[in-house]
Protein backbone atom coordinates (compact mmCIF):
# COMPACT_ATOMS: atom_id res chain seq x y z
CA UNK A 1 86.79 152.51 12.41
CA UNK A 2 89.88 153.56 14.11
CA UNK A 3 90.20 157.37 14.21
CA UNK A 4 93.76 158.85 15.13
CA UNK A 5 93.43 162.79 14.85
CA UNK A 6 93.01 162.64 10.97
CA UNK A 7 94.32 159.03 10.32
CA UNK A 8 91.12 156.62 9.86
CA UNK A 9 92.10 152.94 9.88
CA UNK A 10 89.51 150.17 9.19
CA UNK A 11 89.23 147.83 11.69
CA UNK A 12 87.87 144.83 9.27
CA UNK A 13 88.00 144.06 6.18
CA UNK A 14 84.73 145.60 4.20
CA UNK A 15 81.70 143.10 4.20
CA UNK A 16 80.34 140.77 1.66
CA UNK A 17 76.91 142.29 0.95
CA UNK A 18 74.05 140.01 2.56
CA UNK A 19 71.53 138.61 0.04
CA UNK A 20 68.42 139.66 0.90
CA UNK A 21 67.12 135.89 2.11
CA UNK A 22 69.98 136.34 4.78
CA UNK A 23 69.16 140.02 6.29
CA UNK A 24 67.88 139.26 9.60
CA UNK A 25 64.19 139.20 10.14
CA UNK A 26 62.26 141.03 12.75
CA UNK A 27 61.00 139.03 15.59
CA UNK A 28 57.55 138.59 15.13
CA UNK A 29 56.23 136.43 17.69
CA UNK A 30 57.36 137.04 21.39
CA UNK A 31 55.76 134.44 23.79
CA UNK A 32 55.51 135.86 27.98
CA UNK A 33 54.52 133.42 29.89
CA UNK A 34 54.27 135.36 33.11
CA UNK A 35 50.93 137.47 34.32
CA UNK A 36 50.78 141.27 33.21
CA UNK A 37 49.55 144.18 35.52
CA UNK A 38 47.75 141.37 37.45
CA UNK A 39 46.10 139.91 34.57
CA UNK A 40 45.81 136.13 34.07
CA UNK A 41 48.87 134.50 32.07
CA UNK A 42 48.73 134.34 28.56
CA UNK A 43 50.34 134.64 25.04
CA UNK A 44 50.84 138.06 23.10
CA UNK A 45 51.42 137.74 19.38
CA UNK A 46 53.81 140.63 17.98
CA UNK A 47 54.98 141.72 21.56
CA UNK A 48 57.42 144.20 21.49
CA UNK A 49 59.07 146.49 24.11
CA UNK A 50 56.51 149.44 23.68
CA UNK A 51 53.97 146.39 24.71
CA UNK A 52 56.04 145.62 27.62
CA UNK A 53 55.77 149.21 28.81
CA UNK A 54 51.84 148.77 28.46
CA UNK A 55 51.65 145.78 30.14
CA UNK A 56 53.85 144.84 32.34
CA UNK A 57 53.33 145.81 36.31
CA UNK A 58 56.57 146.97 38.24
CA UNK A 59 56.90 146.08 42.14
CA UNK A 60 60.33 146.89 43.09
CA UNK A 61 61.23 145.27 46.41
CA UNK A 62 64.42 146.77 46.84
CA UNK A 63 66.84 149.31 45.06
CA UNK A 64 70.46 150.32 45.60
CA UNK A 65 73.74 152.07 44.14
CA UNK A 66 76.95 151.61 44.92
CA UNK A 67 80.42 152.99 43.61
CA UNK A 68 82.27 151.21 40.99
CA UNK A 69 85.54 151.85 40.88
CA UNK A 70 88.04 149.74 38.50
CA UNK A 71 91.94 150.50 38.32
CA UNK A 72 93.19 150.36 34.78
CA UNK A 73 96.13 148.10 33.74
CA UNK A 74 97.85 151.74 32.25
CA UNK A 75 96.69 155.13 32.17
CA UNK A 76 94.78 156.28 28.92
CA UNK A 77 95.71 159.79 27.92
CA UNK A 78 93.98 161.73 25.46
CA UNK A 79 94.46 165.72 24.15
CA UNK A 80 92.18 166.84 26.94
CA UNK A 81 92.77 164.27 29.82
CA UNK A 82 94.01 161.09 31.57
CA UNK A 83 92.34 158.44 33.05
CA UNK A 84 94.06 155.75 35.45
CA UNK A 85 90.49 154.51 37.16
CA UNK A 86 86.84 154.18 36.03
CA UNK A 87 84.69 155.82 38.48
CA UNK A 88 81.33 154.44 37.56
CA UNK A 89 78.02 153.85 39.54
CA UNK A 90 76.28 150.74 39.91
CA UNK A 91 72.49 150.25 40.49
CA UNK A 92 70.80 147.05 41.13
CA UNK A 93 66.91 146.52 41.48
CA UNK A 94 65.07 143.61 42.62
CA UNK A 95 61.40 143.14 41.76
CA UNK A 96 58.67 141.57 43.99
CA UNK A 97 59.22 138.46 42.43
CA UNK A 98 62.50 138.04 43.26
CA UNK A 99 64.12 138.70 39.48
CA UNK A 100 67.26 140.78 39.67
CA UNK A 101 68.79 143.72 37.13
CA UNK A 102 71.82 145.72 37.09
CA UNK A 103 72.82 149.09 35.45
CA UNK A 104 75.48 151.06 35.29
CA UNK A 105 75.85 155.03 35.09
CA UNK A 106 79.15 155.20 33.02
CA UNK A 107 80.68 158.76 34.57
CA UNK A 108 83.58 160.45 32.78
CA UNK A 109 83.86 163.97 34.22
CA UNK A 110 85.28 165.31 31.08
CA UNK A 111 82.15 164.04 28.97
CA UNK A 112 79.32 163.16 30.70
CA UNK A 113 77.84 166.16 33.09
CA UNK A 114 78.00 164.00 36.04
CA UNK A 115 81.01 163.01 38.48
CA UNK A 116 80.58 160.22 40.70
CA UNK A 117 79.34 161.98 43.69
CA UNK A 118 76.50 163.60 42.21
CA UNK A 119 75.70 160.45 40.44
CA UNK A 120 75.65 158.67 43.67
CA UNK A 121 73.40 161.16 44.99
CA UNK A 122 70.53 161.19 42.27
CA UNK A 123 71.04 157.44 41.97
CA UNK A 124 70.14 157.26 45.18
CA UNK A 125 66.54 159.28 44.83
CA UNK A 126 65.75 157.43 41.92
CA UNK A 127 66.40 153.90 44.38
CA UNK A 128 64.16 155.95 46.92
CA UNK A 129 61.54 156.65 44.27
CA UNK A 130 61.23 153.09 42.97
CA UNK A 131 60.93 151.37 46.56
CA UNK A 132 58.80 153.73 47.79
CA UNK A 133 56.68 153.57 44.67
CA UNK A 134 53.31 151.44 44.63
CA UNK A 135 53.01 148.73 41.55
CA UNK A 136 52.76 150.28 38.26
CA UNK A 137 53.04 150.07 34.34
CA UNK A 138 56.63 149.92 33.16
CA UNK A 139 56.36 152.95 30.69
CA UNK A 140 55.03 154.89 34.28
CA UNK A 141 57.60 153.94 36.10
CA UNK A 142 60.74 155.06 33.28
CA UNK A 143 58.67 158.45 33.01
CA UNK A 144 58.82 159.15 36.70
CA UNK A 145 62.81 158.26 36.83
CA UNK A 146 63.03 160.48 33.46
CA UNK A 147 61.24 163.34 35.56
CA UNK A 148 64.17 163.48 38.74
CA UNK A 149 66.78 162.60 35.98
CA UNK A 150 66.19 165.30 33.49
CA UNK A 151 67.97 165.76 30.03
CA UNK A 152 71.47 165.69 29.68
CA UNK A 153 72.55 167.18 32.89
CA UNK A 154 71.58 163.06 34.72
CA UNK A 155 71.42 161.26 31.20
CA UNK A 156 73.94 158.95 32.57
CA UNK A 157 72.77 158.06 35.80
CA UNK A 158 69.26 157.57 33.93
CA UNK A 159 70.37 155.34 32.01
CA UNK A 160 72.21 153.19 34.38
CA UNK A 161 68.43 153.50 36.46
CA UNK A 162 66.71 152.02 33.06
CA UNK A 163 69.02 149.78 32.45
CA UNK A 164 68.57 147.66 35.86
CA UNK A 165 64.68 148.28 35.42
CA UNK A 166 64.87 146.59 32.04
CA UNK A 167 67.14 144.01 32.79
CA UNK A 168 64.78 142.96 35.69
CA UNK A 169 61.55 142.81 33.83
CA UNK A 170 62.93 140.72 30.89
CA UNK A 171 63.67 138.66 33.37
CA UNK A 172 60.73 138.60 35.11
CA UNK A 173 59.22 137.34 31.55
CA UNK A 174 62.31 135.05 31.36
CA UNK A 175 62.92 136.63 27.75
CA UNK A 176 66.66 137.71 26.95
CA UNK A 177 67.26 141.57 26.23
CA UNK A 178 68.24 140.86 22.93
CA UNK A 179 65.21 139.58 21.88
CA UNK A 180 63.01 141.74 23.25
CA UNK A 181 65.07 144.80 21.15
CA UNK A 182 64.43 142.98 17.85
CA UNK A 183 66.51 139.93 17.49
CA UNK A 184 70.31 140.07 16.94
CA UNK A 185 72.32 140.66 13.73
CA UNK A 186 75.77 138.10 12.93
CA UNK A 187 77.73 141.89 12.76
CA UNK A 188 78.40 145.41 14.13
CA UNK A 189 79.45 148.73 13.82
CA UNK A 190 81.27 150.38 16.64
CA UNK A 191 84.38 152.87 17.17
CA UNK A 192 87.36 152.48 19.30
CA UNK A 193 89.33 155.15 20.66
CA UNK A 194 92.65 154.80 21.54
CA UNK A 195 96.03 156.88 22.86
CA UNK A 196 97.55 158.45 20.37
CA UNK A 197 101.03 158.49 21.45
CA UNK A 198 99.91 154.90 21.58
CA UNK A 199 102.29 153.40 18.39
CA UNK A 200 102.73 149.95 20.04
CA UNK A 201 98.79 149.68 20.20
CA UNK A 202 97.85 151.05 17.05
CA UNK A 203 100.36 148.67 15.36
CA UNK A 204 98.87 145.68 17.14
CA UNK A 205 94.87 146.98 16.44
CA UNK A 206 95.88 147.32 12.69
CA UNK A 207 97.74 144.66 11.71
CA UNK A 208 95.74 142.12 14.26
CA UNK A 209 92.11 143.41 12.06
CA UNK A 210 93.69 142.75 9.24
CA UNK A 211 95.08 139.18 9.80
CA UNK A 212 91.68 137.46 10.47
């Protein structure tokens, strides 16, 4: 959905309804090959993420942040401001066993209740935290980050610090993210917004929807 002030453009054509044999099943059986929390390898039935939290021991080896700042091809203006860079923060954590995941805190002054400074900052506690932190349970460890990133005041940098944990342990357990969310679906819902003194653009978003 395209949403100009009041003017609400569809950005596809409306789906065929599935048949139910086609709705996309939960994933049911999730196979880790790797040892848990020092346990001997083996195979979980029904593993989920909530397991993973339960079972799987974190050993961060090292932790960083760093700025990332993109130029944009044009400014994007909107009613209340304009935007010519993204000013984002990076995080990357490597685990003991060498696996690698990156996050980023998306910061946009106007929206989120960090700027890049003070992301930077708390980014870098929660990098202190995790590599001075002994081995522990996954769910532990996102608790402790949640506790020196509170509510919606660091909910960005938080995220960012989740999001590299994550991406880490699933590949620790060499299982992709999307499968250890649920599975994947063959469509999606999502928004776009846009300038809107932007005519050129909205003419190409609209009429390039509706020709495919």
């Amino acid at each position: 959905m395209l949403s100009i002030g009041s003017l609400c453009l569809s950005l596809r054509t409306p789906p065929k309804p599935l048949k139910p044999s086609k709705t996309p099943k939960p994933i049911r059986k999730l196979y880790a090959t790797k040892a848990m929390a020092g346990s001997n390898p083996k195979k979980f039935s029904t593993f989920e993420f909530r397991d993973l939290m339960e079972t799987f021991a974190v050993d961060v080896k090292r932790a960083e942040n760093r700025p990332l700042n993109v130029p944009l091809i044009a400014p994007f203006t909107i009613a209340s401001s304009r935007l010519d860079k993204v000013e984002n923060v990076a995080i990357r954590i490597e685990l003991s066993d060498g696996c690698v995941g990156w996050g980023e805190a998306p910061i946009l002054p106007f929206v989120t209740a960090e700027d890049q400074s003070t992301a930077m900052i708390k980014a870098r506690e929660a990098c202190e935290l995790l590599k001075n932190s002994s081995s522990m349970k996954l769910g532990l460890v996102l608790e402790r980050v949640s506790e020196i990133l509170p509510g919606h005041e660091f909910a960005s940098v938080r995220a960012g610090v989740e999001m590299a944990l994550i991406d880490a342990v699933a590949k620790s357990i060499n299982v992709p993210l999307w499968i250890l969310f649920g599975g994947a679906s063959d469509s999606i819902t999502t928004d776009i917004t846009v300038q809107f003194t932007s005519r050129s653009l909205l003419h190409h978003v609209h009429f390039g929807a509706h020709a495919k």
